[in-house]
PDB file of N, CA and C in Angstrom:
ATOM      1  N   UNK A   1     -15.127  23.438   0.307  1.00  0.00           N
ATOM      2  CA  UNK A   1     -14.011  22.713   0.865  1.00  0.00           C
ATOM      3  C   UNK A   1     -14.514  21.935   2.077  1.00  0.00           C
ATOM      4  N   UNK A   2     -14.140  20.464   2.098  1.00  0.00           N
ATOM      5  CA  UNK A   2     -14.311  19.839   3.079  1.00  0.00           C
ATOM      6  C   UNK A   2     -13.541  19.461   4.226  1.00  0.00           C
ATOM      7  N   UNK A   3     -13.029  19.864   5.750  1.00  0.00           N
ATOM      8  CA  UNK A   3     -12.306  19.171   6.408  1.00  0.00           C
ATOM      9  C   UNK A   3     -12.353  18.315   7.031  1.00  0.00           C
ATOM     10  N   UNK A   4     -11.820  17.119   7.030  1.00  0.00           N
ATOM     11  CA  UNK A   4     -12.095  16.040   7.736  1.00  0.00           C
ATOM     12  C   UNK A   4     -11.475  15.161   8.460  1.00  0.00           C
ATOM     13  N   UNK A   5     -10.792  15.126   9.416  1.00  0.00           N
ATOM     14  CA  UNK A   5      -9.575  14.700  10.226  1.00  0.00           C
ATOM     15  C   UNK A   5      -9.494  13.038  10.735  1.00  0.00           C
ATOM     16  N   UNK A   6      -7.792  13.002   9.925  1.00  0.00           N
ATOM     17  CA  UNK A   6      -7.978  11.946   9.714  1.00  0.00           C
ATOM     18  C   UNK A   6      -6.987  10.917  11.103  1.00  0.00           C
ATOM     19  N   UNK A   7      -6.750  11.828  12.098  1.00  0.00           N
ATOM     20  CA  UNK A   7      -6.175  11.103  13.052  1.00  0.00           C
ATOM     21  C   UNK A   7      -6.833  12.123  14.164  1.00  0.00           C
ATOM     22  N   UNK A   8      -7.329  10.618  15.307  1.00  0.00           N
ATOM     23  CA  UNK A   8      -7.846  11.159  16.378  1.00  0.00           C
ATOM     24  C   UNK A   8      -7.484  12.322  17.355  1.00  0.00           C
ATOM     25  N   UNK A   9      -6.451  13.079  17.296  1.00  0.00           N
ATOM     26  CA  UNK A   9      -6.067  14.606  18.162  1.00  0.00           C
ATOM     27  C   UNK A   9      -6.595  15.267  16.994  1.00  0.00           C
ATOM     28  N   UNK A  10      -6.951  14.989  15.715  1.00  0.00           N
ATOM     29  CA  UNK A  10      -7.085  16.252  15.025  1.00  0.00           C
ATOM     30  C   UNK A  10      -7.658  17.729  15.466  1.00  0.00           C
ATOM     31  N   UNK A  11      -7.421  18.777  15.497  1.00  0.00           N
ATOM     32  CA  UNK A  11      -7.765  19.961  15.476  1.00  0.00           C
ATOM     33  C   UNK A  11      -9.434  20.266  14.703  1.00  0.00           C
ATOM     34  N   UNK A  12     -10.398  20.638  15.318  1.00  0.00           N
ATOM     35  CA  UNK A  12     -11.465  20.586  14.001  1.00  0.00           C
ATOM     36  C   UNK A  12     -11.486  22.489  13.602  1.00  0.00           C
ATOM     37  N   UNK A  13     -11.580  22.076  12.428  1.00  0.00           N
ATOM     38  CA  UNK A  13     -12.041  23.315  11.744  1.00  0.00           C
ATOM     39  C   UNK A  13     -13.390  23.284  11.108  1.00  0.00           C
ATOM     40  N   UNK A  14     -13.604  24.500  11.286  1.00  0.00           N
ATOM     41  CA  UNK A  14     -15.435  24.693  11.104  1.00  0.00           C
ATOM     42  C   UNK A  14     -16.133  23.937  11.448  1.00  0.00           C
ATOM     43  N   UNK A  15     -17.862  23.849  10.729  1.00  0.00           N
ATOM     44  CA  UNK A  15     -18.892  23.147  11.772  1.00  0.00           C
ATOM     45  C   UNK A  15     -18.860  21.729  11.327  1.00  0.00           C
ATOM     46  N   UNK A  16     -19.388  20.955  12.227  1.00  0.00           N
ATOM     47  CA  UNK A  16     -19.726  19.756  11.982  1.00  0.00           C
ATOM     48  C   UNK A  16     -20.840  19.110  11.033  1.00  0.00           C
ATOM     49  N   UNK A  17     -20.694  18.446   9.818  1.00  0.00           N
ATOM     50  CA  UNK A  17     -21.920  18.305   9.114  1.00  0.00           C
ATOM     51  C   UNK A  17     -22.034  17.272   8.663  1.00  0.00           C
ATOM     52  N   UNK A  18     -23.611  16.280   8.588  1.00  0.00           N
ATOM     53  CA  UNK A  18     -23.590  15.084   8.022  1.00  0.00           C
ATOM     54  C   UNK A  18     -23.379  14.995   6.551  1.00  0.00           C
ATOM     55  N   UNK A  19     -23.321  14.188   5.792  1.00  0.00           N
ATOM     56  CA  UNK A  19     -22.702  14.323   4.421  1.00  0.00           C
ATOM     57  C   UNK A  19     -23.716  12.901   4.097  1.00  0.00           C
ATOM     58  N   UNK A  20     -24.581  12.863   3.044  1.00  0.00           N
ATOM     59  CA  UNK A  20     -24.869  11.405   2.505  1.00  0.00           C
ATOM     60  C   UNK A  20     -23.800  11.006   1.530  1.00  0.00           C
ATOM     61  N   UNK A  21     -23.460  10.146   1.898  1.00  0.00           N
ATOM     62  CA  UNK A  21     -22.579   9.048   0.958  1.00  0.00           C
ATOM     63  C   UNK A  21     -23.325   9.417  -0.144  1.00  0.00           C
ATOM     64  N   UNK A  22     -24.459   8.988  -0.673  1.00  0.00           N
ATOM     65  CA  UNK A  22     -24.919   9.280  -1.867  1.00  0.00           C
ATOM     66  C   UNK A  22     -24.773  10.449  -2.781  1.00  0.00           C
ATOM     67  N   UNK A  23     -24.512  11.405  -2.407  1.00  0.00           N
ATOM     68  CA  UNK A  23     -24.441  12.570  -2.422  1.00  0.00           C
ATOM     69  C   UNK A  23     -23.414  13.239  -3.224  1.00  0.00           C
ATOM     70  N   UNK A  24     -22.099  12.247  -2.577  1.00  0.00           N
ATOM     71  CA  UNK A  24     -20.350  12.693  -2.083  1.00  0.00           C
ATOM     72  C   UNK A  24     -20.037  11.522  -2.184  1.00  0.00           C
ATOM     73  N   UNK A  25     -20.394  11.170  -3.575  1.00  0.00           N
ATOM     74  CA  UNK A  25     -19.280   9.602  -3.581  1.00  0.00           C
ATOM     75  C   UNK A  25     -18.170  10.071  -3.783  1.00  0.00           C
ATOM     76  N   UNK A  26     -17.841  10.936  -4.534  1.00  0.00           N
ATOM     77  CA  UNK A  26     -16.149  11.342  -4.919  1.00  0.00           C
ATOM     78  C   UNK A  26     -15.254  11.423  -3.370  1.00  0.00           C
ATOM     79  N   UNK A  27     -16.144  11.892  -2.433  1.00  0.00           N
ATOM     80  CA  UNK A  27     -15.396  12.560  -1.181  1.00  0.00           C
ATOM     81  C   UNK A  27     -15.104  11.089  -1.050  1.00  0.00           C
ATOM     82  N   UNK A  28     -16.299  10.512  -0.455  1.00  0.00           N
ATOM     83  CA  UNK A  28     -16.530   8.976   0.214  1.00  0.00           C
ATOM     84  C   UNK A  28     -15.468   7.835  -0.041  1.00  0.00           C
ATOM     85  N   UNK A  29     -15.082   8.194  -1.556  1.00  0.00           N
ATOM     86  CA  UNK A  29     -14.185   7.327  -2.505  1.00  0.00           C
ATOM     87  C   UNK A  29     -12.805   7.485  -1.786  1.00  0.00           C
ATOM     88  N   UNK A  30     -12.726   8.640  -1.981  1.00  0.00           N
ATOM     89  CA  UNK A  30     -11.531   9.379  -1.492  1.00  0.00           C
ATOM     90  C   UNK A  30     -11.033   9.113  -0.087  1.00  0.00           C
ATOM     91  N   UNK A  31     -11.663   9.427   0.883  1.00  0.00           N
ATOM     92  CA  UNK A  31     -11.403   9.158   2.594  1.00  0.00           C
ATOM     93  C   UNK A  31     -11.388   7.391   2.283  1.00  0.00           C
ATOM     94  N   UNK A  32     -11.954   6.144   1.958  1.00  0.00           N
ATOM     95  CA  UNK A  32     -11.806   5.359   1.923  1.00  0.00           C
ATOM     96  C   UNK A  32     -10.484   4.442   1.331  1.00  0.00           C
ATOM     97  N   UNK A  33     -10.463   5.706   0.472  1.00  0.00           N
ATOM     98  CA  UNK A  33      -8.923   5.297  -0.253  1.00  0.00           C
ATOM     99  C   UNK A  33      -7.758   5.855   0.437  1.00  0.00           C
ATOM    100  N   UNK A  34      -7.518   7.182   1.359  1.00  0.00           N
ATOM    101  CA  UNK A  34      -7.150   7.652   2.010  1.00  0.00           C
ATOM    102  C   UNK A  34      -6.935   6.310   3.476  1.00  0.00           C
ATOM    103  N   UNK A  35      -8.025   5.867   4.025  1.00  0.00           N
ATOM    104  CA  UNK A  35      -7.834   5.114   5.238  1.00  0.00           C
ATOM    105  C   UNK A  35      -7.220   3.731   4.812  1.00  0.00           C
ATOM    106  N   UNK A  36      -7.187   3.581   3.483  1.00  0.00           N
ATOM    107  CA  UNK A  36      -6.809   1.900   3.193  1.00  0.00           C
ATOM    108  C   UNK A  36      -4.956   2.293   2.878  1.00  0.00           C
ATOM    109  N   UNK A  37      -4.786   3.119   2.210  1.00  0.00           N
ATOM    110  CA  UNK A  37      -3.684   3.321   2.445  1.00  0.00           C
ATOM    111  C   UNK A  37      -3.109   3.728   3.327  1.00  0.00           C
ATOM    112  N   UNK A  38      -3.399   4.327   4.937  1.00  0.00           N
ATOM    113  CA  UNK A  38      -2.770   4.844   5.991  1.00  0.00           C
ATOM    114  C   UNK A  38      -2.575   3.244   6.711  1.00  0.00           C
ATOM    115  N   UNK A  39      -3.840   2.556   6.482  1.00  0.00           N
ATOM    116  CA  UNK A  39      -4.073   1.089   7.021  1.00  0.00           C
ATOM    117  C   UNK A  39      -2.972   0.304   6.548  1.00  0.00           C
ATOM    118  N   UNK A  40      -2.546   0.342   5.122  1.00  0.00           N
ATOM    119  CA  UNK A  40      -1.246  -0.742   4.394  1.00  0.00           C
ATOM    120  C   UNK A  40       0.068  -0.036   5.424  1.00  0.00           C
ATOM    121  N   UNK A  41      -0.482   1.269   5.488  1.00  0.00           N
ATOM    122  CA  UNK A  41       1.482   1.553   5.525  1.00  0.00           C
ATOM    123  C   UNK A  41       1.958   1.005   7.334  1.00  0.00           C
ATOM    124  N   UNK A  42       0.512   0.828   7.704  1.00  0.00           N
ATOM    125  CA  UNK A  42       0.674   0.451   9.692  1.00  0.00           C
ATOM    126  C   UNK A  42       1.082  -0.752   9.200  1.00  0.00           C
ATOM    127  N   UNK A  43       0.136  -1.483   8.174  1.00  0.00           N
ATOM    128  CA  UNK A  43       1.117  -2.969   8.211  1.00  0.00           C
ATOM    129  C   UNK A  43       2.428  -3.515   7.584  1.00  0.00           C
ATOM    130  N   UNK A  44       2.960  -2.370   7.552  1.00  0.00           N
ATOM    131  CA  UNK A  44       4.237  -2.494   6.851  1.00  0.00           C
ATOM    132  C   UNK A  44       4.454  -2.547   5.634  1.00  0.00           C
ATOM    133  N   UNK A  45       3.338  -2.382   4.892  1.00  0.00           N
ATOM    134  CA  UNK A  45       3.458  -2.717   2.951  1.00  0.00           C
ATOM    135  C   UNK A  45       3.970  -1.505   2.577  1.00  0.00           C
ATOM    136  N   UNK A  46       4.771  -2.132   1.354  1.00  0.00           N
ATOM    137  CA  UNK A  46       5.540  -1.045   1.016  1.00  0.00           C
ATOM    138  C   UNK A  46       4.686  -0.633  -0.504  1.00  0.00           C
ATOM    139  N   UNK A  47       3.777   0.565  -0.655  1.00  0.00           N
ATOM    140  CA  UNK A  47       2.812   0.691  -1.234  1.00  0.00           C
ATOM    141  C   UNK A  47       3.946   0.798  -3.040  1.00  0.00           C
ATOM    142  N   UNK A  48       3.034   0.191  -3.979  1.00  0.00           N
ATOM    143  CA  UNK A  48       3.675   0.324  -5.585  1.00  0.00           C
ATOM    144  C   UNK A  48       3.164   1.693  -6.266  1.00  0.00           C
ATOM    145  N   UNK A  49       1.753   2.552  -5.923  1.00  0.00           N
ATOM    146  CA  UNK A  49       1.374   3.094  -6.353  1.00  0.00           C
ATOM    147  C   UNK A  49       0.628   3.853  -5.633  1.00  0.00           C
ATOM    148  N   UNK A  50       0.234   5.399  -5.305  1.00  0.00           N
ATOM    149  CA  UNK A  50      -0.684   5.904  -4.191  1.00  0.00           C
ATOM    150  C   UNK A  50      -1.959   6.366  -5.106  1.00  0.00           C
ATOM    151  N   UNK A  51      -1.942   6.662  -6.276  1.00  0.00           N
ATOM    152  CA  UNK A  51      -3.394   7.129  -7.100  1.00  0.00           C
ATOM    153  C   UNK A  51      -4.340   6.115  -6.984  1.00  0.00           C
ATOM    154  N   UNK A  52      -3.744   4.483  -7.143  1.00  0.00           N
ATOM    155  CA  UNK A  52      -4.966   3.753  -7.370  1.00  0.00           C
ATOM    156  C   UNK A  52      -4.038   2.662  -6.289  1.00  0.00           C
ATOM    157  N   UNK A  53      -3.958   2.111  -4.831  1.00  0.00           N
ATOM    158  CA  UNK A  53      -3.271   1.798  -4.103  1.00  0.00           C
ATOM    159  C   UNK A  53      -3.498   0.287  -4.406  1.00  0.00           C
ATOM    160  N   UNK A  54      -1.757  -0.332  -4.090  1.00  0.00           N
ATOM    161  CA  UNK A  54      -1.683  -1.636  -4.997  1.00  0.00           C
ATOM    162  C   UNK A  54      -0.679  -1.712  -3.957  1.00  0.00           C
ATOM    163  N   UNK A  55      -0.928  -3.375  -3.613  1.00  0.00           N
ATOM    164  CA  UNK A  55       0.608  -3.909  -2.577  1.00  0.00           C
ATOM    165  C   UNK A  55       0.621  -5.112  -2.887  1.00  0.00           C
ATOM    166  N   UNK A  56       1.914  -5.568  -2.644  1.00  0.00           N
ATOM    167  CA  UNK A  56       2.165  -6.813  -2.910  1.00  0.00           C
ATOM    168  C   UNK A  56       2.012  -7.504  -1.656  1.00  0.00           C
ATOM    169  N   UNK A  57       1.436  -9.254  -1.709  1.00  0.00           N
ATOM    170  CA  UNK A  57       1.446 -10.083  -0.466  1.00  0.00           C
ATOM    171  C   UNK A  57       2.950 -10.679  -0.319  1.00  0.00           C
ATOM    172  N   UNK A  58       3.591 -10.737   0.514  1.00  0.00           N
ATOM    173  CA  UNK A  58       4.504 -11.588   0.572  1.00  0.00           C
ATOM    174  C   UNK A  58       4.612 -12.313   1.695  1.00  0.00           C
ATOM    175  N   UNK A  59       3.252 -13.033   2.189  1.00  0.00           N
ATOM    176  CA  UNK A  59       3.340 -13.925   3.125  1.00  0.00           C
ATOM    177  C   UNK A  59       4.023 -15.092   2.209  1.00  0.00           C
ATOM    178  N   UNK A  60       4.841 -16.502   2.701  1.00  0.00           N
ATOM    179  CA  UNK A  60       5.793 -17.538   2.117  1.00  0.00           C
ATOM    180  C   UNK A  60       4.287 -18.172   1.531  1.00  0.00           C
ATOM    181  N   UNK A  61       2.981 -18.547   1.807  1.00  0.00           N
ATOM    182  CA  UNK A  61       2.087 -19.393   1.365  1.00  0.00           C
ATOM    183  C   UNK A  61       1.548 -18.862  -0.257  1.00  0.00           C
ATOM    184  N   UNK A  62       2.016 -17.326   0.036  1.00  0.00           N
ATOM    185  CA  UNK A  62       1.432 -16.502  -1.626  1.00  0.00           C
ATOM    186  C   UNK A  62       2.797 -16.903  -2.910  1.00  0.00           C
ATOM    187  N   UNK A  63       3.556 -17.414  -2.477  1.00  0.00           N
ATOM    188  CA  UNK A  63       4.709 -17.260  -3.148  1.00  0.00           C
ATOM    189  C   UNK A  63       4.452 -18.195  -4.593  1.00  0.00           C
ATOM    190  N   UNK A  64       4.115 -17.690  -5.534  1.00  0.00           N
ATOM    191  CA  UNK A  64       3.587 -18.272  -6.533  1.00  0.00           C
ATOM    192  C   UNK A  64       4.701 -19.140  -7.199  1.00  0.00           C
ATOM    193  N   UNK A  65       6.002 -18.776  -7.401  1.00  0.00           N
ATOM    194  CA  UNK A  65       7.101 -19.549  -7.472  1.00  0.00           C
ATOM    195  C   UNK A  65       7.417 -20.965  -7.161  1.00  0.00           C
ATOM    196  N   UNK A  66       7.491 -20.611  -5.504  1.00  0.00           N
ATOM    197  CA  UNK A  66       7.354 -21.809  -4.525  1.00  0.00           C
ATOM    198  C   UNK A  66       6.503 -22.819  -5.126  1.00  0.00           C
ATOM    199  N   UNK A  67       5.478 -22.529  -5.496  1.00  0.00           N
ATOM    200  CA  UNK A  67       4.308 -23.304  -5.986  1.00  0.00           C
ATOM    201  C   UNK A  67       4.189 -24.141  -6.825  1.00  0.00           C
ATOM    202  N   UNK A  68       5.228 -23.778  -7.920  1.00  0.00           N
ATOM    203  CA  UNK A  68       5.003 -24.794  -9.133  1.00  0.00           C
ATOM    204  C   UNK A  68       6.436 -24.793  -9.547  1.00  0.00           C
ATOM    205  N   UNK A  69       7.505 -24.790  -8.582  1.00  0.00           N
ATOM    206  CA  UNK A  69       8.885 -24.679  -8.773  1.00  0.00           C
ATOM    207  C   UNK A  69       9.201 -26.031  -9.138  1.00  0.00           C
ATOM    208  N   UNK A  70       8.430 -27.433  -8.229  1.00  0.00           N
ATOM    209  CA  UNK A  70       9.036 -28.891  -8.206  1.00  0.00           C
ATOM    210  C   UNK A  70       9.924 -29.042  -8.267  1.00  0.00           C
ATOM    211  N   UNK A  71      11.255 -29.765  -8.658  1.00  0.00           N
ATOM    212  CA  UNK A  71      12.526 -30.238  -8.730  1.00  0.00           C
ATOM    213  C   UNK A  71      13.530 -29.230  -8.553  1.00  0.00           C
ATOM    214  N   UNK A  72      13.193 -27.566  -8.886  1.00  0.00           N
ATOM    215  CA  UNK A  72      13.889 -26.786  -9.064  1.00  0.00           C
ATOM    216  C   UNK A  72      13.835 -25.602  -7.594  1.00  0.00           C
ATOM    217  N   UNK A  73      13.152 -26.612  -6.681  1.00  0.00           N
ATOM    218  CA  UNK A  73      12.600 -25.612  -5.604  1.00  0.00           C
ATOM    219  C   UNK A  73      14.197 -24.669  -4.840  1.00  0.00           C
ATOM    220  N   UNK A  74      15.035 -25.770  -4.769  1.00  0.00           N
ATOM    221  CA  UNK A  74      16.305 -25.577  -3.689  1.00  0.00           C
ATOM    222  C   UNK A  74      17.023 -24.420  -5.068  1.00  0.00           C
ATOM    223  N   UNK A  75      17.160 -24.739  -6.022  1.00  0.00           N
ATOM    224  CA  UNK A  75      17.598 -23.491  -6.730  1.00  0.00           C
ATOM    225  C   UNK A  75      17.255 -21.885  -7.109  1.00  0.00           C
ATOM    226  N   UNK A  76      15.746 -22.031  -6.655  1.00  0.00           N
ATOM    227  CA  UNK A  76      15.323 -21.118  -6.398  1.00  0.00           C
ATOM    228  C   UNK A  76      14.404 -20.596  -5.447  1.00  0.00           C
ATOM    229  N   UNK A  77      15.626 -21.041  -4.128  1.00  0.00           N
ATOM    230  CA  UNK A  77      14.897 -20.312  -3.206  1.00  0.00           C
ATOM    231  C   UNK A  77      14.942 -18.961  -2.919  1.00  0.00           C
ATOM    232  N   UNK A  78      15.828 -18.386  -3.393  1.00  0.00           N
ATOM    233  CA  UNK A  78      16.100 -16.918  -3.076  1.00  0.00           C
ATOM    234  C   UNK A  78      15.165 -16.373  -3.993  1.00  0.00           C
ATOM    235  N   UNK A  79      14.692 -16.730  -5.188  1.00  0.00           N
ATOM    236  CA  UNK A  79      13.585 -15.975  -6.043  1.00  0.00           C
ATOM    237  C   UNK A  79      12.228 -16.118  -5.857  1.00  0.00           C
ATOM    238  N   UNK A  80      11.206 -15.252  -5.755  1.00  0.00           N
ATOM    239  CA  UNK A  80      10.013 -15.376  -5.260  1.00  0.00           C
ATOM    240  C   UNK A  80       8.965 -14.372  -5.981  1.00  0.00           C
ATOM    241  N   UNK A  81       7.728 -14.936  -6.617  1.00  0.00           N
ATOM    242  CA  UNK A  81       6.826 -14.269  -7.157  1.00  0.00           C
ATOM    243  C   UNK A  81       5.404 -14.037  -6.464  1.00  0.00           C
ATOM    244  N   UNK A  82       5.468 -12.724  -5.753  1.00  0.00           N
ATOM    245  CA  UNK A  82       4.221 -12.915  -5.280  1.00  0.00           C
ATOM    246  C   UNK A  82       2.945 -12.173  -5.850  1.00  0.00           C
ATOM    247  N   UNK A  83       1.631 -12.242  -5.373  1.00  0.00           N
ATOM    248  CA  UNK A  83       0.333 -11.381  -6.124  1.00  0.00           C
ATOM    249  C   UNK A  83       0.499  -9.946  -6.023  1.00  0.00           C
ATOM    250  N   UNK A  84       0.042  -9.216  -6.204  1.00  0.00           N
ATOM    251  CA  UNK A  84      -0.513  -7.865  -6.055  1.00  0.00           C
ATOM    252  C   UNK A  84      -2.038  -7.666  -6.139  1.00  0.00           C
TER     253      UNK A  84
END
């Protein structure tokens, strides 16, 4: 079992040990996927999935809609397609 604390007051349990990435890709995978999702949720994304982490952009410039709406833009402004 590995502990590894993932916010700075953490409490440590047991000793301290280096780990090669090479070694412990599964761990490595894991804490990385662990920090990218603690990272989305500070920026406000509202996550679609936590096993394999997926967010949608909804800055107005991603709005794929907007984009190729032409003539029909003012009718659909309230609808909006963005990436993931």
């Amino acid at each position: 079992m590995v502990c590894v604390p993932v916010v700075p007051e953490a409490q440590e349990v047991g000793d301290q040990e280096k780990l090669a990435i090479g070694e412990h890709r599964d761990l490595a995978m894991r804490l990385v996927r662990e920090s990218l999702i603690r990272e989305v949720i500070v920026m406000k994304y509202k996550l679609c999935a936590f096993a394999r982490p997926s967010f949608v952009s909804r800055y107005r410039q991603h709005d794929l809609l907007a984009t190729c709406a032409g003539d029909h833009r003012q009718a659909l402004a309230a609808v909006h397609v963005y990436p993931e």
